[in-house]
Protein backbone atom coordinates (compact mmCIF):
# COMPACT_ATOMS: atom_id res chain seq x y z
CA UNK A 1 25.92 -20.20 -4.58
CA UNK A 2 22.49 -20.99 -5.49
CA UNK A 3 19.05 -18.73 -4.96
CA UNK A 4 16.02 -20.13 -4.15
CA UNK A 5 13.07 -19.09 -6.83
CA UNK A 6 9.58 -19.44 -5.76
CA UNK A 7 6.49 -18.99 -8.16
CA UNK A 8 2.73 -17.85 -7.49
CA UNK A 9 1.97 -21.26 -6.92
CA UNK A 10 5.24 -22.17 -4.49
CA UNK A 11 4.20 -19.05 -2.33
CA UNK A 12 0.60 -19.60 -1.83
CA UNK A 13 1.14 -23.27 -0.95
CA UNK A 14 3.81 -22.10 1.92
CA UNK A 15 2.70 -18.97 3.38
CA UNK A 16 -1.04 -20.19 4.73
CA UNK A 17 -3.26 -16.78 5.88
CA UNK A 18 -3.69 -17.67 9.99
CA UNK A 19 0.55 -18.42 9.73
CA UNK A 20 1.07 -15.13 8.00
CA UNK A 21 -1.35 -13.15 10.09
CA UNK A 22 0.99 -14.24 13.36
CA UNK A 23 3.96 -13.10 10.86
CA UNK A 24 2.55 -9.65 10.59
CA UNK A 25 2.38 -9.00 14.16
CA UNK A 26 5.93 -10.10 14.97
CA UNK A 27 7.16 -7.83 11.90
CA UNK A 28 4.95 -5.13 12.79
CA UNK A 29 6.19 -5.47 16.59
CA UNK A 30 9.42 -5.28 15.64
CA UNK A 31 8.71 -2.38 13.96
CA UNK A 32 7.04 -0.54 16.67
CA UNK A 33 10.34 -1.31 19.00
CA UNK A 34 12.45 0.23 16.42
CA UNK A 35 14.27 -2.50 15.03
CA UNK A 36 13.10 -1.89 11.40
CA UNK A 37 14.59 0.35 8.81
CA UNK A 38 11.69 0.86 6.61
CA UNK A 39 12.15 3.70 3.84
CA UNK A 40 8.90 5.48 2.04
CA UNK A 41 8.62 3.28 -1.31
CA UNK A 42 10.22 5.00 -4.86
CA UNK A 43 7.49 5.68 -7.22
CA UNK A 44 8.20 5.52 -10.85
CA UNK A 45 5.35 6.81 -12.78
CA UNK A 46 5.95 8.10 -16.06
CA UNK A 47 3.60 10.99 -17.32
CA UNK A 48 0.43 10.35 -18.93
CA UNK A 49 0.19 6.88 -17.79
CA UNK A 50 -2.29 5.32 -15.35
CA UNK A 51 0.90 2.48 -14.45
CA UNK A 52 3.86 2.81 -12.25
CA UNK A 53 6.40 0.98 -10.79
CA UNK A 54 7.42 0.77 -7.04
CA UNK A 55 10.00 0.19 -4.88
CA UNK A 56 9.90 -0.94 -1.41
CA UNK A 57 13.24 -1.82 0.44
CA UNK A 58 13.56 -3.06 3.89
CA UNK A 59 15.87 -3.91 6.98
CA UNK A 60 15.14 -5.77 9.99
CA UNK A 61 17.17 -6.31 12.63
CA UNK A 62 17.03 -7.92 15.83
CA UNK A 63 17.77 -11.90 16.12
CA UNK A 64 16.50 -12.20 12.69
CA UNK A 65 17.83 -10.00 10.37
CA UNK A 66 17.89 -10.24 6.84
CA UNK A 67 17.71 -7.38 3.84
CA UNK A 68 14.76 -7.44 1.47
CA UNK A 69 13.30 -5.25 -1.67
CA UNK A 70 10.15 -5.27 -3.64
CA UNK A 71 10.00 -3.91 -7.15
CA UNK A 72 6.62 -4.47 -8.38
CA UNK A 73 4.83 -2.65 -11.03
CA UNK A 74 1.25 -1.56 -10.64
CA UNK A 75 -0.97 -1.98 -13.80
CA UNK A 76 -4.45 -1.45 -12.80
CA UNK A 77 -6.26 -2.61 -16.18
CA UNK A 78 -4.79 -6.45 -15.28
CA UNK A 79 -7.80 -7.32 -14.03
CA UNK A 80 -9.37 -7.32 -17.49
CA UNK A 81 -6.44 -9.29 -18.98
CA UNK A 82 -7.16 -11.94 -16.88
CA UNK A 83 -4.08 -10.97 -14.19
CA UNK A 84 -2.97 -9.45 -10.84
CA UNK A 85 -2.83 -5.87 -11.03
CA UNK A 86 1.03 -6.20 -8.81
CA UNK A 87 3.16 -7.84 -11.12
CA UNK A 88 6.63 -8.41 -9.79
CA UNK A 89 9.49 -9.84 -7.32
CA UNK A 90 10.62 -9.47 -3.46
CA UNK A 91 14.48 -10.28 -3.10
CA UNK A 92 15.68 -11.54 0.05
CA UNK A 93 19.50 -10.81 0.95
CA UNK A 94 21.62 -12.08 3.96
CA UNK A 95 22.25 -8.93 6.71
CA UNK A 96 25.46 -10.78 7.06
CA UNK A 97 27.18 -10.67 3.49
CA UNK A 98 24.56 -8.97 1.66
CA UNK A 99 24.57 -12.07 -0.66
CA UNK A 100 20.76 -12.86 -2.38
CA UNK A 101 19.11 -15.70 -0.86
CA UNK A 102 15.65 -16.05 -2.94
CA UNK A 103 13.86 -14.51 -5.85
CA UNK A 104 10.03 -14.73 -5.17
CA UNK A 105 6.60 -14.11 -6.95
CA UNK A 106 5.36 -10.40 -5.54
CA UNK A 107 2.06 -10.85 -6.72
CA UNK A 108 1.21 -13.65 -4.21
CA UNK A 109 3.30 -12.72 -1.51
CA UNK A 110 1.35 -9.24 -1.65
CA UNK A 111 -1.85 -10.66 -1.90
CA UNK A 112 -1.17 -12.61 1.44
CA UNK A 113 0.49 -10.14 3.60
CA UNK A 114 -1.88 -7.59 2.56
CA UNK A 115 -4.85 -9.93 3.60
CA UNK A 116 -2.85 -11.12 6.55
CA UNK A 117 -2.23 -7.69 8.16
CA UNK A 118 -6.06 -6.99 7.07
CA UNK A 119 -6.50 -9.68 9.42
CA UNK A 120 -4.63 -9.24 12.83
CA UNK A 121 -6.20 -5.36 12.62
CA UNK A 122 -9.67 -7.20 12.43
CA UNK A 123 -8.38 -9.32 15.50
CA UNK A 124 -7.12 -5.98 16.86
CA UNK A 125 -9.97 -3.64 16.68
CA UNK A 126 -13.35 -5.48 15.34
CA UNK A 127 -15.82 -5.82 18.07
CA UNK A 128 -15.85 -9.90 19.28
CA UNK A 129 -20.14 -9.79 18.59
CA UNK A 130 -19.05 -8.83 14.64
CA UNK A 131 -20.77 -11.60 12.85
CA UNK A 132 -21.64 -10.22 9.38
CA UNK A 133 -18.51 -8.96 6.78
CA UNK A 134 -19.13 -6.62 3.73
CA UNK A 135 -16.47 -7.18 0.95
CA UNK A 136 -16.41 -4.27 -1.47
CA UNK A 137 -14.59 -5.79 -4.88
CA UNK A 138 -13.91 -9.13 -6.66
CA UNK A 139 -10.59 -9.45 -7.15
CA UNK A 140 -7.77 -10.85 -5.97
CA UNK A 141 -7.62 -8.82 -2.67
CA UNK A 142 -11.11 -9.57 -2.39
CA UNK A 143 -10.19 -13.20 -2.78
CA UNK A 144 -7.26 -13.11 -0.19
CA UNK A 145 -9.78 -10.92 2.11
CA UNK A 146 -12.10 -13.64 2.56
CA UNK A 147 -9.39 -16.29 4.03
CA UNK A 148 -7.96 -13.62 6.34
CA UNK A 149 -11.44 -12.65 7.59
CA UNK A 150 -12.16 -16.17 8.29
CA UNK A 151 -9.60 -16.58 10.14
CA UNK A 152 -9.35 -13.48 12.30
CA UNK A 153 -12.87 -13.58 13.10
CA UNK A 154 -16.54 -15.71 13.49
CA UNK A 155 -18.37 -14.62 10.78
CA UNK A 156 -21.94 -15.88 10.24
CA UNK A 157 -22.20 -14.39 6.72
CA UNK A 158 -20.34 -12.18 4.00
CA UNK A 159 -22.09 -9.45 1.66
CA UNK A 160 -20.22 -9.29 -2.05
CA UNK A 161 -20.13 -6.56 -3.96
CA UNK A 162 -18.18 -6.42 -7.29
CA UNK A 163 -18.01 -3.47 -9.97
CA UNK A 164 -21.25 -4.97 -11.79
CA UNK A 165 -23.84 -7.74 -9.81
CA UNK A 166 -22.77 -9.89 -12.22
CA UNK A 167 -19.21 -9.74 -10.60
CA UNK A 168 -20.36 -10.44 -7.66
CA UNK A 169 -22.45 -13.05 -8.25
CA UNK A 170 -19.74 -14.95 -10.18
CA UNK A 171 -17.44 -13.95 -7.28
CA UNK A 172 -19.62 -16.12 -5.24
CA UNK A 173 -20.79 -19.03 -6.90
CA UNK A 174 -16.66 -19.79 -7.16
CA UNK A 175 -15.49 -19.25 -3.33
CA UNK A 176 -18.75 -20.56 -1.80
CA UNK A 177 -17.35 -24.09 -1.01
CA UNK A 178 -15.03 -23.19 0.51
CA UNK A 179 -16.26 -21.16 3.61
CA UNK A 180 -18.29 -22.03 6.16
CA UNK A 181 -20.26 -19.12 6.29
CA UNK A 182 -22.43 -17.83 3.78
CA UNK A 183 -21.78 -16.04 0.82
CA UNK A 184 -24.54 -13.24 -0.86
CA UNK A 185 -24.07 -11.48 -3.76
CA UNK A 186 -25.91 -7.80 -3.56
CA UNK A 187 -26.29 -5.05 -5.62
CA UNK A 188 -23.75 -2.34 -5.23
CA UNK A 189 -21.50 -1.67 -1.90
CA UNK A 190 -24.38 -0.04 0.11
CA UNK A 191 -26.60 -3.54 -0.06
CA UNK A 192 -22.79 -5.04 1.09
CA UNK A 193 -21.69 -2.03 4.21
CA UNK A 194 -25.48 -1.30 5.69
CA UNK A 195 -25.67 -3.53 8.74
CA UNK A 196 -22.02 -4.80 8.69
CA UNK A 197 -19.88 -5.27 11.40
CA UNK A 198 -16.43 -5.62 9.71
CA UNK A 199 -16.29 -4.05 6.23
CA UNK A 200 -13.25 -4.26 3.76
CA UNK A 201 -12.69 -2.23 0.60
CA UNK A 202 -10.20 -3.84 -1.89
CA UNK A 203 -10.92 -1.74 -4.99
CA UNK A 204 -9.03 0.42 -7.62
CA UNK A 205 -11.76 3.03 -6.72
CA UNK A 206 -9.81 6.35 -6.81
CA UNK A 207 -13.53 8.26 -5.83
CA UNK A 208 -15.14 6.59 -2.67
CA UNK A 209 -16.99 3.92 -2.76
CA UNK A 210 -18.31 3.82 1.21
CA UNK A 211 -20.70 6.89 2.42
CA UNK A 212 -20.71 7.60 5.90
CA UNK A 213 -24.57 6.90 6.25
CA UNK A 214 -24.04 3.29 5.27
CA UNK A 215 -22.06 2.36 7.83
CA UNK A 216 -23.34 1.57 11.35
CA UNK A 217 -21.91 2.76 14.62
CA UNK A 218 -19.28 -0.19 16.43
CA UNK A 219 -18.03 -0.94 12.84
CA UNK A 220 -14.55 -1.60 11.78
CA UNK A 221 -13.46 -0.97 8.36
CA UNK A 222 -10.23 -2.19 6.33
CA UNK A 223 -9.50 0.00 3.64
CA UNK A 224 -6.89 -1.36 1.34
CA UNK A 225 -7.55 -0.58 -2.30
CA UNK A 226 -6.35 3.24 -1.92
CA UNK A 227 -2.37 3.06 -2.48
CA UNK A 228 -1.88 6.87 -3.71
CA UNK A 229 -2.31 10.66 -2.33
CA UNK A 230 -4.64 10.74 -4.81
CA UNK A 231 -7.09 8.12 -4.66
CA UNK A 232 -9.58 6.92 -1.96
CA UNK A 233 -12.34 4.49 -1.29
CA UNK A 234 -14.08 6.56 2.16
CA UNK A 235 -15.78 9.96 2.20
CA UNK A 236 -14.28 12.56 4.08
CA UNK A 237 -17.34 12.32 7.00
CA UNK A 238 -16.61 8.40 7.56
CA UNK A 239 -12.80 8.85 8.32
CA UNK A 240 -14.01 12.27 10.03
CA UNK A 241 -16.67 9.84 12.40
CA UNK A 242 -13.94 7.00 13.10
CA UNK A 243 -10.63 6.32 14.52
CA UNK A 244 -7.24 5.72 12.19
CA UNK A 245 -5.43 2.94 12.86
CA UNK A 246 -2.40 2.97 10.05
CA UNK A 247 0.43 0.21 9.51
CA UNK A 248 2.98 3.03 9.30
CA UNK A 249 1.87 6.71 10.29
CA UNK A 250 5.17 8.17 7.40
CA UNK A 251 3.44 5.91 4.64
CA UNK A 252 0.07 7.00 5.53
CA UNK A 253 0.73 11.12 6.15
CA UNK A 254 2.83 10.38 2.65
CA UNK A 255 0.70 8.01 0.30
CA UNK A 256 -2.82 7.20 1.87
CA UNK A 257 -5.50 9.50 -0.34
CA UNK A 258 -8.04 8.39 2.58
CA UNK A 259 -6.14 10.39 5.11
CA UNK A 260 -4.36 13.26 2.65
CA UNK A 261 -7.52 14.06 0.81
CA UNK A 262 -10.04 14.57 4.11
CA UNK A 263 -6.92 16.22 5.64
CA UNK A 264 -6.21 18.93 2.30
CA UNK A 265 -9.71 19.89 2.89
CA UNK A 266 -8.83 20.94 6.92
CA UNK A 267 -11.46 18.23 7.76
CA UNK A 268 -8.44 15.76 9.84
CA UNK A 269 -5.27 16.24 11.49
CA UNK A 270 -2.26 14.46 12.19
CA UNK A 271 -3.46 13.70 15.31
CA UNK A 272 -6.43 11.92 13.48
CA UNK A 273 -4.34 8.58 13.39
CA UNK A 274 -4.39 7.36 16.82
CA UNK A 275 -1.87 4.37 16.26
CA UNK A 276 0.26 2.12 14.36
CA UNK A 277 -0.67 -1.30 15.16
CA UNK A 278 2.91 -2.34 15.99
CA UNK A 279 1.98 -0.18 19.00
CA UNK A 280 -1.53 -1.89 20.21
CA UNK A 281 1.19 -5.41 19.71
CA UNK A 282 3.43 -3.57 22.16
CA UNK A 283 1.02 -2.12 24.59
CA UNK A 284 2.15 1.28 23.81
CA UNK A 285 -1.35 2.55 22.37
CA UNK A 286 -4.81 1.73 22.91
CA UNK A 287 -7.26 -0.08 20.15
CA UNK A 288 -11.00 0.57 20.28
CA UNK A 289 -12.20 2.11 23.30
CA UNK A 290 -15.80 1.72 23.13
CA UNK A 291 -18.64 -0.33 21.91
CA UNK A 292 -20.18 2.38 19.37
CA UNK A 293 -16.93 3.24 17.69
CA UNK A 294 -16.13 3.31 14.09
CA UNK A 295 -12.54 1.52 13.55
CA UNK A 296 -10.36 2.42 10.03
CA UNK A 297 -7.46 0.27 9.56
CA UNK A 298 -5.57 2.22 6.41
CA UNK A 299 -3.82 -0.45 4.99
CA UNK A 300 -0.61 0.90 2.89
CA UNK A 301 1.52 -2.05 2.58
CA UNK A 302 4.98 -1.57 3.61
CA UNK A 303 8.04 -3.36 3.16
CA UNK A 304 8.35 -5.23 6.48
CA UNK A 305 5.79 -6.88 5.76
CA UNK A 306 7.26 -8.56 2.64
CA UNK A 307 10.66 -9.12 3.55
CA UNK A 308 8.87 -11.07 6.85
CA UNK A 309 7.04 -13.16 4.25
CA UNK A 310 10.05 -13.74 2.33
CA UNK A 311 11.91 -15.18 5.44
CA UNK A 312 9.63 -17.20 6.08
CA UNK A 313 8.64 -18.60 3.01
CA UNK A 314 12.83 -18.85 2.38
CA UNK A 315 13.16 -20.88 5.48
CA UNK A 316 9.83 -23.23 4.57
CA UNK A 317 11.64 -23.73 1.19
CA UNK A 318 15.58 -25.13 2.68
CA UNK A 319 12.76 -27.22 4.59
CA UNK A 320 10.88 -28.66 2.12
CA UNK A 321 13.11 -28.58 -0.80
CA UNK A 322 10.25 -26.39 -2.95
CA UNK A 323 10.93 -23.90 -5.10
CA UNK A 324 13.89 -23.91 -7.69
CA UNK A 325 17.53 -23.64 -6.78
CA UNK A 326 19.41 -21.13 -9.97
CA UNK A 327 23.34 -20.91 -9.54
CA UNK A 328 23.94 -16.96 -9.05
């Protein structure tokens, strides 16, 4: 039979942000009815090293089931070569002979998801007044940030802060066109948070990189540069003032350094993470429950998420004859 291949480019001109974002929610439903086997990602990361290389397998059953697996390796000096720090493939198998189906580009399909999920939790728990957004990093998460935030909310104007104000300020002067809010470049990530409604960190901060006293009260925050125990992006007294949201409360107890780090030091506990936001889909848990309160979504990434892109993108491919077809 023949596999379907899909590059960067085939990916990102399928899988558009406000389609992906409704993906998200009907994998992440599915996951909150229990129709999802969704194992803790396999870390490889060889001593001494600052890379590693993951993998994140999936099942999903249901009327539309299907087998998937990420391997993607994490190199977080790309940047400075001029690439995507994920650098990888998801592989999509049939649930009914186990045969592979497609061989796509992980770096994309991350970069979307991640955004996408980014943005149904803004739709989830931002307040509906939020009208200015404080992006914390340049890069491609950054990048991906600002299409999911446009569409999962009405935003009158977005605050940039990169590594260096240079960063920043070349940050914006190359996405400007193409949103119709406005784009500022400031001077480190407290010019960006003070005054924000929505904030996202997409960093490879592993010290924090939001203080508590920066950010206002009603607030929601999307954290999703931390993807280790031992790295974070918030202080221990803003994820002590807010409420956790997580995509999966195993990978967050397990892998999310904002939640393990502020909980080692007896500051949190497990009952710190109010919900999954499979379960706000479902009805089974509540989202923000007043005006004043400070949201965290604690974005992990996990594997349903990727093998819901992959279907999708696999189906959008038989449609439009994209992509390459490879004997196997």
């Amino acid at each position: 039979m023949d596999i379907v291949v899909l590059s960067h480019d085939d990916v990102t001109s399928l899988l558009p942000i406000p389609n992906c974002i409704e993906l998200m929610s009907e994998a992440l439903s599915a996951l909150a009815r229990g129709e999802v086997t969704n194992p803790l990602r396999s870390v490889v990361r060889p001593e001494g090293t600052p890379h590693f290389f993951g993998l994140m397998p999936a099942y999903r059953g249901g009327g539309n089931p299907a087998y998937a697996l990420k391997e993607v390796c994490i190199f977080p000096d790309n940047p400075k070569r001029g690439l995507d720090a994920h650098q990888g493939a998801v592989l999509l198998h049939s649930a009914e002979n186990g045969q592979v189906l497609a061989v796509m580009n992980a770096s994309a399909i991350t970069a979307i998801r991640t955004a996408a999920v980014s943005g149904l939790a803004t739709r989830l728990l931002a307040r509906d007044d939020a009208t200015e957004l404080a992006i914390v990093g340049t890069g491609v998460q950054a990048r991906a940030h600002l299409d999911a935030m446009a569409a999962a909310g009405k935003f009158e104007r977005a605050r940039i802060a990169g590594r260096t104000p240079a960063k920043a300020q070349a940050f914006v002067a190359e996405h400007s066109p193409q949103f119709k809010f406005r784009l500022e470049a400031v001077d480190g990530a407290e010019n960006a948070v003070r005054g924000a409604d929505v904030i996202v960190t997409a960093t490879n901060s592993a010290e924090p990189v939001i203080r508590r006293e920066w950010v206002k009260l009603g607030a929601h925050i999307n954290a999703v540069g931390s993807c280790s125990p031992r790295m974070r992006e918030l202080d221990t007294e803003t994820v002590v003032a807010s409420t956790f949201f997580v995509d999966r409360r195993e990978s967050a107890l397990n892998e999310a350094g904002d939640y393990i780090i502020p909980a080692s030091e007896g500051a949190i506990g497990p009952g710190h993470i109010r919900a999954e936001l499979g379960q706000l889909l479902i009805g089974e848990e509540l989202g923000r429950s007043f005006q004043e309160e400070i949201t965290i979504f604690e974005s992990q990434g996990i594997a349903i998420e990727d093998l819901a892109a992959a279907q999708f993108l696999y189906r959008k491919a038989l449609e439009k004859g994209a992509g390459t077809r490879v004997p196997f």
